[in-house]
PDB file of N, CA and C in Angstrom:
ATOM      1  N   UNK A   1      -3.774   8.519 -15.117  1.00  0.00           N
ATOM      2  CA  UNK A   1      -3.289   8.557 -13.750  1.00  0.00           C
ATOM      3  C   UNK A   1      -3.918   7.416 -12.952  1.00  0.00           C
ATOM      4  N   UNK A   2      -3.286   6.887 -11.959  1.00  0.00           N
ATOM      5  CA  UNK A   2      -3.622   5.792 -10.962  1.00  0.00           C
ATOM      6  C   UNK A   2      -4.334   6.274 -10.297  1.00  0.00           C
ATOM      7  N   UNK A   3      -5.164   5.657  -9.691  1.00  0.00           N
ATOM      8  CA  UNK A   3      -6.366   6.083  -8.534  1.00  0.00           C
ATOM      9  C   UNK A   3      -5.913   4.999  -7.372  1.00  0.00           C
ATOM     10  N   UNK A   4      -6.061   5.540  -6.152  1.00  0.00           N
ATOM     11  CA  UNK A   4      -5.976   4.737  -4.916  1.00  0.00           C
ATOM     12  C   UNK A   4      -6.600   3.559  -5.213  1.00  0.00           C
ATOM     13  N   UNK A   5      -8.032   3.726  -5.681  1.00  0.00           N
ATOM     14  CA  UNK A   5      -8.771   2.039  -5.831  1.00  0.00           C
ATOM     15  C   UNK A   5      -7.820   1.214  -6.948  1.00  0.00           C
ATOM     16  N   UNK A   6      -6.795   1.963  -7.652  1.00  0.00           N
ATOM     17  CA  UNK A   6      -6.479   0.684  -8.704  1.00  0.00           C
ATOM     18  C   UNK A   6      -5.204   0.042  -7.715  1.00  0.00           C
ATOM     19  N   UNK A   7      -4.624   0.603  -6.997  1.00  0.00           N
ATOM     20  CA  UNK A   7      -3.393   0.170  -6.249  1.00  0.00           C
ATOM     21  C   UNK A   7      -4.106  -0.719  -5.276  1.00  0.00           C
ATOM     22  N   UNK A   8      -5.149  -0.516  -4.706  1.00  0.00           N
ATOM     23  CA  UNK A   8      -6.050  -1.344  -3.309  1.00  0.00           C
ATOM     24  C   UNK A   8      -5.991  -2.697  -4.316  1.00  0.00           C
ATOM     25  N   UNK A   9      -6.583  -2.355  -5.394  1.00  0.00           N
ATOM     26  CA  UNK A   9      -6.911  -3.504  -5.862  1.00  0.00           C
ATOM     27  C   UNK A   9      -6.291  -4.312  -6.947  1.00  0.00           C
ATOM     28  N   UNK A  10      -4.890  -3.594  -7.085  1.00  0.00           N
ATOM     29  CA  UNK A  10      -3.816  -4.804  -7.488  1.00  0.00           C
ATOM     30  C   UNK A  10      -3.612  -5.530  -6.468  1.00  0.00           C
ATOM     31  N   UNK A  11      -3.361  -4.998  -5.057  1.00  0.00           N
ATOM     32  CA  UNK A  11      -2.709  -5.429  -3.581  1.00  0.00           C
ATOM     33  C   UNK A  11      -3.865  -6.798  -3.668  1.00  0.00           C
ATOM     34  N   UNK A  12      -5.440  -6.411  -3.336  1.00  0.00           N
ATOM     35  CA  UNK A  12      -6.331  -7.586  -3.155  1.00  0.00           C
ATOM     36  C   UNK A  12      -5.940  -8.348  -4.197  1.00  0.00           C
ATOM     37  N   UNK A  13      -5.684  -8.168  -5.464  1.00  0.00           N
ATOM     38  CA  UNK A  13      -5.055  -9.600  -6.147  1.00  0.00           C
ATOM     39  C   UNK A  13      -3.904 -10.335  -5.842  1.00  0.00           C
ATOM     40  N   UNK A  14      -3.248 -10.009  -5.259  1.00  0.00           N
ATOM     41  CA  UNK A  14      -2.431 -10.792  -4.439  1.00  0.00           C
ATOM     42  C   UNK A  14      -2.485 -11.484  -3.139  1.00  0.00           C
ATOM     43  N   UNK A  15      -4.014 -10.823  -2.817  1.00  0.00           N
ATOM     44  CA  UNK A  15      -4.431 -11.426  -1.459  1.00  0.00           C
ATOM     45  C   UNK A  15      -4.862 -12.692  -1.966  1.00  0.00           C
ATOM     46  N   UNK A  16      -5.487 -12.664  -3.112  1.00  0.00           N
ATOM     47  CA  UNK A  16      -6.206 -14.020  -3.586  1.00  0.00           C
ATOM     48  C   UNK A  16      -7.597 -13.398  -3.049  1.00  0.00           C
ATOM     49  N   UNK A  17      -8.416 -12.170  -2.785  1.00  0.00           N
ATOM     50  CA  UNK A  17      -9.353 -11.948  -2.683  1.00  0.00           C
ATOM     51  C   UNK A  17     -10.152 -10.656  -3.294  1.00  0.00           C
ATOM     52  N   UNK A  18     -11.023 -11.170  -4.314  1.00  0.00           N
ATOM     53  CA  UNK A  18     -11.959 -10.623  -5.151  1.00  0.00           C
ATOM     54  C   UNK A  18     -12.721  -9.763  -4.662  1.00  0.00           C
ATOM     55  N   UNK A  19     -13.280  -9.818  -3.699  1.00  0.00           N
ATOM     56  CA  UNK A  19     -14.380  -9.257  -3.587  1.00  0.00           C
ATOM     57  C   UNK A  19     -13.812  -7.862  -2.248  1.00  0.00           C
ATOM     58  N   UNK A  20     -14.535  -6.963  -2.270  1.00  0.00           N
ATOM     59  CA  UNK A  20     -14.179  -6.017  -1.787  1.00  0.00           C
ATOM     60  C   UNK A  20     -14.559  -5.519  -0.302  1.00  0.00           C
ATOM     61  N   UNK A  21     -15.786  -6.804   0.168  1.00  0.00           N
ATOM     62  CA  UNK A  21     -16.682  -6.671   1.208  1.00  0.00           C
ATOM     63  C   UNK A  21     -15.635  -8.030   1.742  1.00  0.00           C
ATOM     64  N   UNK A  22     -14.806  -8.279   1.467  1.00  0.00           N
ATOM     65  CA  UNK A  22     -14.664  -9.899   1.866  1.00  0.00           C
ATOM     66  C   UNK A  22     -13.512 -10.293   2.543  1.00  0.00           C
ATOM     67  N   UNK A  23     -12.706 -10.891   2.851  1.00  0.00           N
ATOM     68  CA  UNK A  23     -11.530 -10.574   3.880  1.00  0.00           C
ATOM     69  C   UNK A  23     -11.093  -9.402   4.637  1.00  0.00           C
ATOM     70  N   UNK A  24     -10.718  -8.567   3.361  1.00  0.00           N
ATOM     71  CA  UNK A  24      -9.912  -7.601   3.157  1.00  0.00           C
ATOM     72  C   UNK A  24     -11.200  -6.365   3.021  1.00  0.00           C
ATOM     73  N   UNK A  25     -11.663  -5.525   3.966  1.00  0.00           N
ATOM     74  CA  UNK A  25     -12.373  -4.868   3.131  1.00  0.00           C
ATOM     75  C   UNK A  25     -11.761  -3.587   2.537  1.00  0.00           C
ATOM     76  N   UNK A  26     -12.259  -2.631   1.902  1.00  0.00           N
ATOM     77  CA  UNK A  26     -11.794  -1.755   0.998  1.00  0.00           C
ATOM     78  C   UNK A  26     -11.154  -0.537   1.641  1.00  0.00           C
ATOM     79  N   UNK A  27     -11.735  -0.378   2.626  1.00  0.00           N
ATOM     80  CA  UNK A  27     -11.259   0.378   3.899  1.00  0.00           C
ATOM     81  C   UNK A  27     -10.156   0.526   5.263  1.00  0.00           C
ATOM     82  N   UNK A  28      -9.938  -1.151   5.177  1.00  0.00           N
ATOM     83  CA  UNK A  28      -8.494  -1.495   5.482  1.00  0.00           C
ATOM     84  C   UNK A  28      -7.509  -1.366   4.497  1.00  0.00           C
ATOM     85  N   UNK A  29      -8.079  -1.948   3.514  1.00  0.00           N
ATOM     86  CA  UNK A  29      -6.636  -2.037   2.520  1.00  0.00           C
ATOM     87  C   UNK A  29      -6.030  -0.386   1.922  1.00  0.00           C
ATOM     88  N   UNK A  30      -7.053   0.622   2.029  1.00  0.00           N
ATOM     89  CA  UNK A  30      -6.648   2.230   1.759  1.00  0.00           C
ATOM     90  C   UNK A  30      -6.346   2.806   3.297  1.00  0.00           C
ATOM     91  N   UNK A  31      -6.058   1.968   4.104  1.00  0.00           N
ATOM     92  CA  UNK A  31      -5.624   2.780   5.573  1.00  0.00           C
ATOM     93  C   UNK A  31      -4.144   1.732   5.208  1.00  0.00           C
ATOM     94  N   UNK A  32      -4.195   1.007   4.611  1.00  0.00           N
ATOM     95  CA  UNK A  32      -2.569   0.191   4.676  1.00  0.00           C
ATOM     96  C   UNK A  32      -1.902   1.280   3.862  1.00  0.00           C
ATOM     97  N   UNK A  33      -2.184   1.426   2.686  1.00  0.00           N
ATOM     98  CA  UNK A  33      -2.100   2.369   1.920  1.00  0.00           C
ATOM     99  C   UNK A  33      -1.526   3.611   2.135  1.00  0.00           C
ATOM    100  N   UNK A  34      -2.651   3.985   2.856  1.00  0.00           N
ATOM    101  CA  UNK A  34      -1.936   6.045   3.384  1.00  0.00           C
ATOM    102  C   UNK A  34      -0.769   5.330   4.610  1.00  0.00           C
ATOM    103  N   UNK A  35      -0.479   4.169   5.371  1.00  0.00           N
ATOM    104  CA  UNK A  35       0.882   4.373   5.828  1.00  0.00           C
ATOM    105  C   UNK A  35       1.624   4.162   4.809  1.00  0.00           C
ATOM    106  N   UNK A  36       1.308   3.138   3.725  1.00  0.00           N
ATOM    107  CA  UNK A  36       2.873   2.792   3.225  1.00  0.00           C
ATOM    108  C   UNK A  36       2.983   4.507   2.655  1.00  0.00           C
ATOM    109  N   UNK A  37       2.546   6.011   2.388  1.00  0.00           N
ATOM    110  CA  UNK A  37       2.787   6.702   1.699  1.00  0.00           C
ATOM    111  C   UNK A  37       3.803   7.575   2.895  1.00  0.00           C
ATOM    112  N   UNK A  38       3.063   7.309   3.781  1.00  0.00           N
ATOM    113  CA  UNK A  38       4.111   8.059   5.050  1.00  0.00           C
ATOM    114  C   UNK A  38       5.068   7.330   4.963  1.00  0.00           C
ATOM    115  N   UNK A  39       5.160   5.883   5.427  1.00  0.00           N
ATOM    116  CA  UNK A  39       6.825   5.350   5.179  1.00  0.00           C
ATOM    117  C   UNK A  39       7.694   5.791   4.007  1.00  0.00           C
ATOM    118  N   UNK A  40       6.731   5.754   2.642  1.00  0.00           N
ATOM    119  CA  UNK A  40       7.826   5.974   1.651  1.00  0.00           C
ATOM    120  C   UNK A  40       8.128   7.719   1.669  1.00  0.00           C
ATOM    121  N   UNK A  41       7.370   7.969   2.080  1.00  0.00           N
ATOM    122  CA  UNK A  41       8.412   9.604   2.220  1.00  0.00           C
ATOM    123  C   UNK A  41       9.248  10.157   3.207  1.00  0.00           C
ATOM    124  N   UNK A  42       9.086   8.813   4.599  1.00  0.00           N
ATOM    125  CA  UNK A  42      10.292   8.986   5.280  1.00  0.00           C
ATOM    126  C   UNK A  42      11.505   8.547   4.586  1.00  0.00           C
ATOM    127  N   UNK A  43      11.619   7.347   3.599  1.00  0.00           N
ATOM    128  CA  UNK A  43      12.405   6.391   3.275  1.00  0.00           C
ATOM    129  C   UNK A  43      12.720   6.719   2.365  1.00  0.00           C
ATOM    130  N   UNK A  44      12.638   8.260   1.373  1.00  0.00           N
ATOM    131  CA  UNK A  44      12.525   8.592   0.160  1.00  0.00           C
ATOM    132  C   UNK A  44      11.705  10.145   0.002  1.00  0.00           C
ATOM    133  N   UNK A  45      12.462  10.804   0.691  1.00  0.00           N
ATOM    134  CA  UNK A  45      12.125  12.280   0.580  1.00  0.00           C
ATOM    135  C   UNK A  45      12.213  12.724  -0.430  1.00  0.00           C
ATOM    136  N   UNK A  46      13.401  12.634  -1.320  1.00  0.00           N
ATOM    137  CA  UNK A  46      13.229  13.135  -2.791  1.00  0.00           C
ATOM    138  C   UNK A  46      12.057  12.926  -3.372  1.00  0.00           C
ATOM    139  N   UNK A  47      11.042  11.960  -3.302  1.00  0.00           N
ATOM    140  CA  UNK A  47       9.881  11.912  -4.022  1.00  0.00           C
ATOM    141  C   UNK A  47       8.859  12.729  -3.782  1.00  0.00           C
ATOM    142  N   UNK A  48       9.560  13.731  -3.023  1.00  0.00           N
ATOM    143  CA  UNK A  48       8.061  14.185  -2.690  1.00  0.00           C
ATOM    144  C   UNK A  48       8.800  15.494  -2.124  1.00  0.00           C
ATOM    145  N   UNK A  49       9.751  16.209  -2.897  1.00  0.00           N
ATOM    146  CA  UNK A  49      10.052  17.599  -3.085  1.00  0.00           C
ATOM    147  C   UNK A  49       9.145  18.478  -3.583  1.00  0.00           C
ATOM    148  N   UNK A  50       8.843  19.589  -2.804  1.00  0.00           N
ATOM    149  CA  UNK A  50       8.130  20.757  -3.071  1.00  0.00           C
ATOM    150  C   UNK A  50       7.095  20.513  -2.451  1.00  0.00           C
ATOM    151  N   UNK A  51       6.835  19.245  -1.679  1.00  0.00           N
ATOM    152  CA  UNK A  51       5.484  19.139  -0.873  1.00  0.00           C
ATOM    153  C   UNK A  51       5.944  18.736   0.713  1.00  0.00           C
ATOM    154  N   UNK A  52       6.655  19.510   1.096  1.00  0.00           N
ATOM    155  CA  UNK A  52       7.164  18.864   2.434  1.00  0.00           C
ATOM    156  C   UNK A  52       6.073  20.046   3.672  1.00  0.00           C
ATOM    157  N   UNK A  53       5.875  20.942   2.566  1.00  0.00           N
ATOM    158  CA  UNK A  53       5.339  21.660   3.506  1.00  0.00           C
ATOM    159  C   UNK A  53       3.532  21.816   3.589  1.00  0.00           C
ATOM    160  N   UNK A  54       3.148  20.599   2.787  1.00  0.00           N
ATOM    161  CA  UNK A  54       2.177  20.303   2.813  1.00  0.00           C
ATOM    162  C   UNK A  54       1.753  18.934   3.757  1.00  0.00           C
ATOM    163  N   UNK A  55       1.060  19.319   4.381  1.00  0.00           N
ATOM    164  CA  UNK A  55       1.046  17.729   5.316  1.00  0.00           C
ATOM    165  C   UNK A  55       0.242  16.820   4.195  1.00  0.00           C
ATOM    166  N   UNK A  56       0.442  15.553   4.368  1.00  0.00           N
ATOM    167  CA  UNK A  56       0.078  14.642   4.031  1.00  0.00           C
ATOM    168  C   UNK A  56      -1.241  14.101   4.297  1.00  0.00           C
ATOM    169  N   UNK A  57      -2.253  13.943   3.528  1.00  0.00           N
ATOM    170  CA  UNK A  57      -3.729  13.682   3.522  1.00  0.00           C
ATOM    171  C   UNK A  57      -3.576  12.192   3.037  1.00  0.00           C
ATOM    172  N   UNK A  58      -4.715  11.887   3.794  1.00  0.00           N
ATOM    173  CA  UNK A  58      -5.263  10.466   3.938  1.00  0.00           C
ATOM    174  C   UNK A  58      -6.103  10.521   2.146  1.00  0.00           C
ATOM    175  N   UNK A  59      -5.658   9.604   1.250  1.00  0.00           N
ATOM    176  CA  UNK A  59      -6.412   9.797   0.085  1.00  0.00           C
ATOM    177  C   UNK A  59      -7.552   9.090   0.331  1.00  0.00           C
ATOM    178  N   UNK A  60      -8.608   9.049  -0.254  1.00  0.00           N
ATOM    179  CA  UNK A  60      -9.653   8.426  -0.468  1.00  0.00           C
ATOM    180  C   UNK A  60      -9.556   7.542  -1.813  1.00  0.00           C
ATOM    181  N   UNK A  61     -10.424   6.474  -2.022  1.00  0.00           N
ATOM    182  CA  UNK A  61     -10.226   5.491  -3.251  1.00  0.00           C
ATOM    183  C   UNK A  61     -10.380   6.508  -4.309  1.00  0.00           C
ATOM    184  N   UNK A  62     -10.968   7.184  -4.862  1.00  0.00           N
ATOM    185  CA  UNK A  62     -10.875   7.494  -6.093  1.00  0.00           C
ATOM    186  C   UNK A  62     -10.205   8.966  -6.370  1.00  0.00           C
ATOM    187  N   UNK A  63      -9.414   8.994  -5.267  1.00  0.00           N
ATOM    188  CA  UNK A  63      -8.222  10.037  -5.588  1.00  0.00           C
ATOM    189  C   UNK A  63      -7.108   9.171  -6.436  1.00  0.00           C
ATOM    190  N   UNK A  64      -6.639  10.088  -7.018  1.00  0.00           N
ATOM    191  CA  UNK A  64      -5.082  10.787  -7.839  1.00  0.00           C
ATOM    192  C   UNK A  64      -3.628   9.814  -7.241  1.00  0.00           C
ATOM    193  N   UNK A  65      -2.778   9.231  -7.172  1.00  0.00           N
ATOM    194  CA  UNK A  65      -1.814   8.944  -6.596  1.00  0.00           C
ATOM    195  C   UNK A  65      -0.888   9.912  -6.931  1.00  0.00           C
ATOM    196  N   UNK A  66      -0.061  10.891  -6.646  1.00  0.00           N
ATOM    197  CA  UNK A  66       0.612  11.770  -7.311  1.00  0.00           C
ATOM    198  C   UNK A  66       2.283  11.078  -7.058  1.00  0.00           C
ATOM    199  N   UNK A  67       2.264  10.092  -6.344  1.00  0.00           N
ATOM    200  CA  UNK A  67       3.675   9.104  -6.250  1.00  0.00           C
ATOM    201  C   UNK A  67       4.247   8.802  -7.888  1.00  0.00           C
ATOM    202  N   UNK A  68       5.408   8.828  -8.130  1.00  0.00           N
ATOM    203  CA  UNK A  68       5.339   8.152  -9.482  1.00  0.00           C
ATOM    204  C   UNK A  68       4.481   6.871  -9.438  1.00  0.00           C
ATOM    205  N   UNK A  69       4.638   6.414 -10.407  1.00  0.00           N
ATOM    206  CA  UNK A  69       4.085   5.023 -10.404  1.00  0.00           C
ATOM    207  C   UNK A  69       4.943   3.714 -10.858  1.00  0.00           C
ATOM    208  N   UNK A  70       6.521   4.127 -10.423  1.00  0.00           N
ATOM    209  CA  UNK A  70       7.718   3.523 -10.903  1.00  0.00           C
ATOM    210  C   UNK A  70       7.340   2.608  -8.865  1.00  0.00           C
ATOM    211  N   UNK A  71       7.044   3.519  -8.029  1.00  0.00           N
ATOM    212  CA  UNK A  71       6.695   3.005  -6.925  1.00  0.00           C
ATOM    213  C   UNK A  71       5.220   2.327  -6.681  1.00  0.00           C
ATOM    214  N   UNK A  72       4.330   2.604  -7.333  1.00  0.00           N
ATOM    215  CA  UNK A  72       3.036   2.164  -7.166  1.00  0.00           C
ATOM    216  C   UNK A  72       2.806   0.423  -6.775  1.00  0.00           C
ATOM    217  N   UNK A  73       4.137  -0.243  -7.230  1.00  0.00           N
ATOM    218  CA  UNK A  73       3.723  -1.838  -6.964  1.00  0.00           C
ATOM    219  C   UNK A  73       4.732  -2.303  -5.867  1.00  0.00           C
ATOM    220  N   UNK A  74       5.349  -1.335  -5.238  1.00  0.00           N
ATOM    221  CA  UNK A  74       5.744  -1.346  -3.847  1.00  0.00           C
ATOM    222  C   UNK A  74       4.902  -0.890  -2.640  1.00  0.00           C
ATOM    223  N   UNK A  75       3.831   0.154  -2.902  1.00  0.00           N
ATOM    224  CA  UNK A  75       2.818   0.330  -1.938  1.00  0.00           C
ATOM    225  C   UNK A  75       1.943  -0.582  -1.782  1.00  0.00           C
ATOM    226  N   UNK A  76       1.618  -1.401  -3.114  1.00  0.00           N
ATOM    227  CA  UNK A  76       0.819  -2.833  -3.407  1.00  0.00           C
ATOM    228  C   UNK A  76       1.364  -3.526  -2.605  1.00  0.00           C
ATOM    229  N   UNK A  77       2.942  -3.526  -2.256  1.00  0.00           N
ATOM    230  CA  UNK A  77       3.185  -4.861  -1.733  1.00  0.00           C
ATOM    231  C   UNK A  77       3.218  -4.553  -0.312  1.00  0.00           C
ATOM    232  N   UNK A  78       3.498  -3.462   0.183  1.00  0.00           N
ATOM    233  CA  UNK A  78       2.992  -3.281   1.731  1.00  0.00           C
ATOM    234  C   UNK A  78       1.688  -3.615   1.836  1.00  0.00           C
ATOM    235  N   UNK A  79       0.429  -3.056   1.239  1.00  0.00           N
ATOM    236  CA  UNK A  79      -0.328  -3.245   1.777  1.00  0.00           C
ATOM    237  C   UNK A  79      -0.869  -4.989   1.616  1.00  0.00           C
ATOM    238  N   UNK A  80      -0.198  -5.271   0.657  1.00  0.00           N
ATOM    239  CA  UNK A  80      -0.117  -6.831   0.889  1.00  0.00           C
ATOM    240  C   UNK A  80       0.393  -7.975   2.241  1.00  0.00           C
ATOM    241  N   UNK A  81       1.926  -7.695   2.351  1.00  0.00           N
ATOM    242  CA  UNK A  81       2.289  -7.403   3.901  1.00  0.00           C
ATOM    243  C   UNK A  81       1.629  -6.987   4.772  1.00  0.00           C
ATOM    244  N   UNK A  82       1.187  -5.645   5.007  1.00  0.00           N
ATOM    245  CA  UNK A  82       0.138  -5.637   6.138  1.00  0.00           C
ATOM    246  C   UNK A  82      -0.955  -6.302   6.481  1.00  0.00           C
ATOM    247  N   UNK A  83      -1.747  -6.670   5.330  1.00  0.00           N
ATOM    248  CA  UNK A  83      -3.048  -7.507   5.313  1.00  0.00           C
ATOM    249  C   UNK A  83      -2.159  -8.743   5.855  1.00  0.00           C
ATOM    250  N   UNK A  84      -1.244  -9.461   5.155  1.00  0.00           N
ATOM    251  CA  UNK A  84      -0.911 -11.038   5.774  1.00  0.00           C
ATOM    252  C   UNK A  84      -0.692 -10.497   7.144  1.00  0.00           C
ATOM    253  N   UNK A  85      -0.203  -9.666   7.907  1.00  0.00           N
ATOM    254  CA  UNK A  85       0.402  -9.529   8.950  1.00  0.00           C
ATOM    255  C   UNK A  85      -1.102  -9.737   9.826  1.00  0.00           C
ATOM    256  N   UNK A  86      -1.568  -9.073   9.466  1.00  0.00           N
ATOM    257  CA  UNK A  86      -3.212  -9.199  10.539  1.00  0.00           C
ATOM    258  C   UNK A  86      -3.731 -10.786  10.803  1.00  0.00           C
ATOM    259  N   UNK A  87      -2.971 -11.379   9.461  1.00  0.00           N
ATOM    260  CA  UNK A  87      -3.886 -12.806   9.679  1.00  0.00           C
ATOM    261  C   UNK A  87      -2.863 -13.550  10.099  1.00  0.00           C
ATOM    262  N   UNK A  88      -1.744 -13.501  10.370  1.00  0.00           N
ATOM    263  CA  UNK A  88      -0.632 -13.742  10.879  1.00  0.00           C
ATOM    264  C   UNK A  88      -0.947 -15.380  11.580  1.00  0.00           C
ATOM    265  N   UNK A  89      -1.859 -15.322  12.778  1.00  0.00           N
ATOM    266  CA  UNK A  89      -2.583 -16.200  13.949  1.00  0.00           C
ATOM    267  C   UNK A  89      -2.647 -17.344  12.861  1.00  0.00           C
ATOM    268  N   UNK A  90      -3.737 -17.705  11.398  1.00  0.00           N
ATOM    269  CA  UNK A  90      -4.082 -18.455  10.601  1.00  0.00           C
ATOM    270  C   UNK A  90      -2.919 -18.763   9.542  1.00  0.00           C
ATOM    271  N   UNK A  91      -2.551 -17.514   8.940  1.00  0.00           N
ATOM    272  CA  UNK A  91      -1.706 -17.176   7.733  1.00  0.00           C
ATOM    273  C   UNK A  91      -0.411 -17.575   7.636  1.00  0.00           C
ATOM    274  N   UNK A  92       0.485 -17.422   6.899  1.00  0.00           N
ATOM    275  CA  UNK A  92       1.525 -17.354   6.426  1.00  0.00           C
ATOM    276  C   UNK A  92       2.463 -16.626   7.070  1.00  0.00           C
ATOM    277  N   UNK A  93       3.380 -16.487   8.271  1.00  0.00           N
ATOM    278  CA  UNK A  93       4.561 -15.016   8.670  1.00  0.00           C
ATOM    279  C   UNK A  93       5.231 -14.997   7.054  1.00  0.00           C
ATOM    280  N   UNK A  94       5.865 -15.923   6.538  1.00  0.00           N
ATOM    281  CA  UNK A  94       6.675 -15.907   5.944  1.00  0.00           C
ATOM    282  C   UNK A  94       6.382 -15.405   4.583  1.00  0.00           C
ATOM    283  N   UNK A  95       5.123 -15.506   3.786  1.00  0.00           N
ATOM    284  CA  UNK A  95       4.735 -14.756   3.141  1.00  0.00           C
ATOM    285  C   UNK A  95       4.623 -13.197   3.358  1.00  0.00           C
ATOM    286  N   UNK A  96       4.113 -12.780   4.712  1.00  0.00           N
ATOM    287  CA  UNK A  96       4.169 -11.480   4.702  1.00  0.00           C
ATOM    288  C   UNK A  96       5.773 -11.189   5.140  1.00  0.00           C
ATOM    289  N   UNK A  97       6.264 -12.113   5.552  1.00  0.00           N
ATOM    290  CA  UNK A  97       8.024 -11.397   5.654  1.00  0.00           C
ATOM    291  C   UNK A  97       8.654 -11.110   3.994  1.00  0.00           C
ATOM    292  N   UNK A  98       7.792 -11.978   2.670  1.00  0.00           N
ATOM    293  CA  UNK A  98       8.427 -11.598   1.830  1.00  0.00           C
ATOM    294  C   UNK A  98       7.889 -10.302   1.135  1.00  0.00           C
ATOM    295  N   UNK A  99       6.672 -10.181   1.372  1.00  0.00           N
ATOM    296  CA  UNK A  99       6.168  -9.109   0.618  1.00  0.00           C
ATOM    297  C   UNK A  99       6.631  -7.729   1.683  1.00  0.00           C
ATOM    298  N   UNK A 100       7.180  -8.011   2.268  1.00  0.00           N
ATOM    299  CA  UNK A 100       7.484  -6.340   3.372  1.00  0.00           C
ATOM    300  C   UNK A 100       9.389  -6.569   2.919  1.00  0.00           C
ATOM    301  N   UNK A 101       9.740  -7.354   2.506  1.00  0.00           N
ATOM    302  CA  UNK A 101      11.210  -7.038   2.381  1.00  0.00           C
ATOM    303  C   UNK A 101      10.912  -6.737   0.420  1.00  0.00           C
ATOM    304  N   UNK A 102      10.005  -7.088  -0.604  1.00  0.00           N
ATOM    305  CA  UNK A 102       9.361  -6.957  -1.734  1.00  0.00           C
ATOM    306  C   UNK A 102       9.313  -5.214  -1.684  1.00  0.00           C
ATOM    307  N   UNK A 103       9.070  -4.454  -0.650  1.00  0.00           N
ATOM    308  CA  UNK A 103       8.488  -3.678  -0.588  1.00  0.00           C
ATOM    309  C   UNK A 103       9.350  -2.596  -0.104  1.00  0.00           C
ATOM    310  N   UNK A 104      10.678  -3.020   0.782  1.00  0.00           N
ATOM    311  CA  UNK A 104      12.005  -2.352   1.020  1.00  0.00           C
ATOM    312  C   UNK A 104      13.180  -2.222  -0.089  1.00  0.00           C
ATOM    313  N   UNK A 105      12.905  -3.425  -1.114  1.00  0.00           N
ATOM    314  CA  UNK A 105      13.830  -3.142  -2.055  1.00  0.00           C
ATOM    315  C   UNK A 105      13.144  -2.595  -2.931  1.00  0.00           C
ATOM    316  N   UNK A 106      12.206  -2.421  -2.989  1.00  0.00           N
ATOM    317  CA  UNK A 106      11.834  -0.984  -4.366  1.00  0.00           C
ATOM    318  C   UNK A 106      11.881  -0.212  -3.747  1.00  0.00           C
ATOM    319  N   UNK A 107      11.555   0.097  -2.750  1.00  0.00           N
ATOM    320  CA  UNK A 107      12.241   2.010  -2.237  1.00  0.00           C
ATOM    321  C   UNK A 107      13.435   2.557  -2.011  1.00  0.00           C
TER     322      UNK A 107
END
């Protein structure tokens, strides 16, 4: 099973950043995370039948992803998108415009 830290940290490989204290820290990139899980269950309720009546918890890194994992490299790419979006001022728009439309066509 996937753990939150392995999805954080496919996403930081696409940031181009290693280290976990270092741009990106580990704690932003698992708060990008628990939204993209709220978006994808607005955007995709079927995935998440039989738990509607469970509210949705903020995972911690070394929790469980219980998402398939047919989606797991679409939450990567939001939280990829979100991170460019913060640096937006320095960064790339257009990179994070591709990884947030990356991230609409797998859902």
């Amino acid at each position: 099973m996937t753990t939150a830290q392995t999805v954080v940290t496919n996403a930081r490989a696409a940031l181009y950043d290693e280290d976990p204290d270092g741009t990106w820290p580990d704690a932003e990139l698992l708060r990008r995370l628990n939204e993209g899980i709220r978006i994808l269950r607005n955007k995709r309720p079927d995935l998440f039948v039989g738990s509607f009546a469970v509210p949705i918890v903020d995972l911690a890194l070394g929790d469980t992803l219980t998402i398939d994992e047919a989606y797991h490299p679409a939450l990567e790419d939001y939280i990829v998108a979100r991170a460019l979006m913060k640096q937006n001022e320095e960064g790339s728009p257009a990179r994070a415009a591709a990884f947030f439309a990356l991230f609409g066509e797998q859902t």
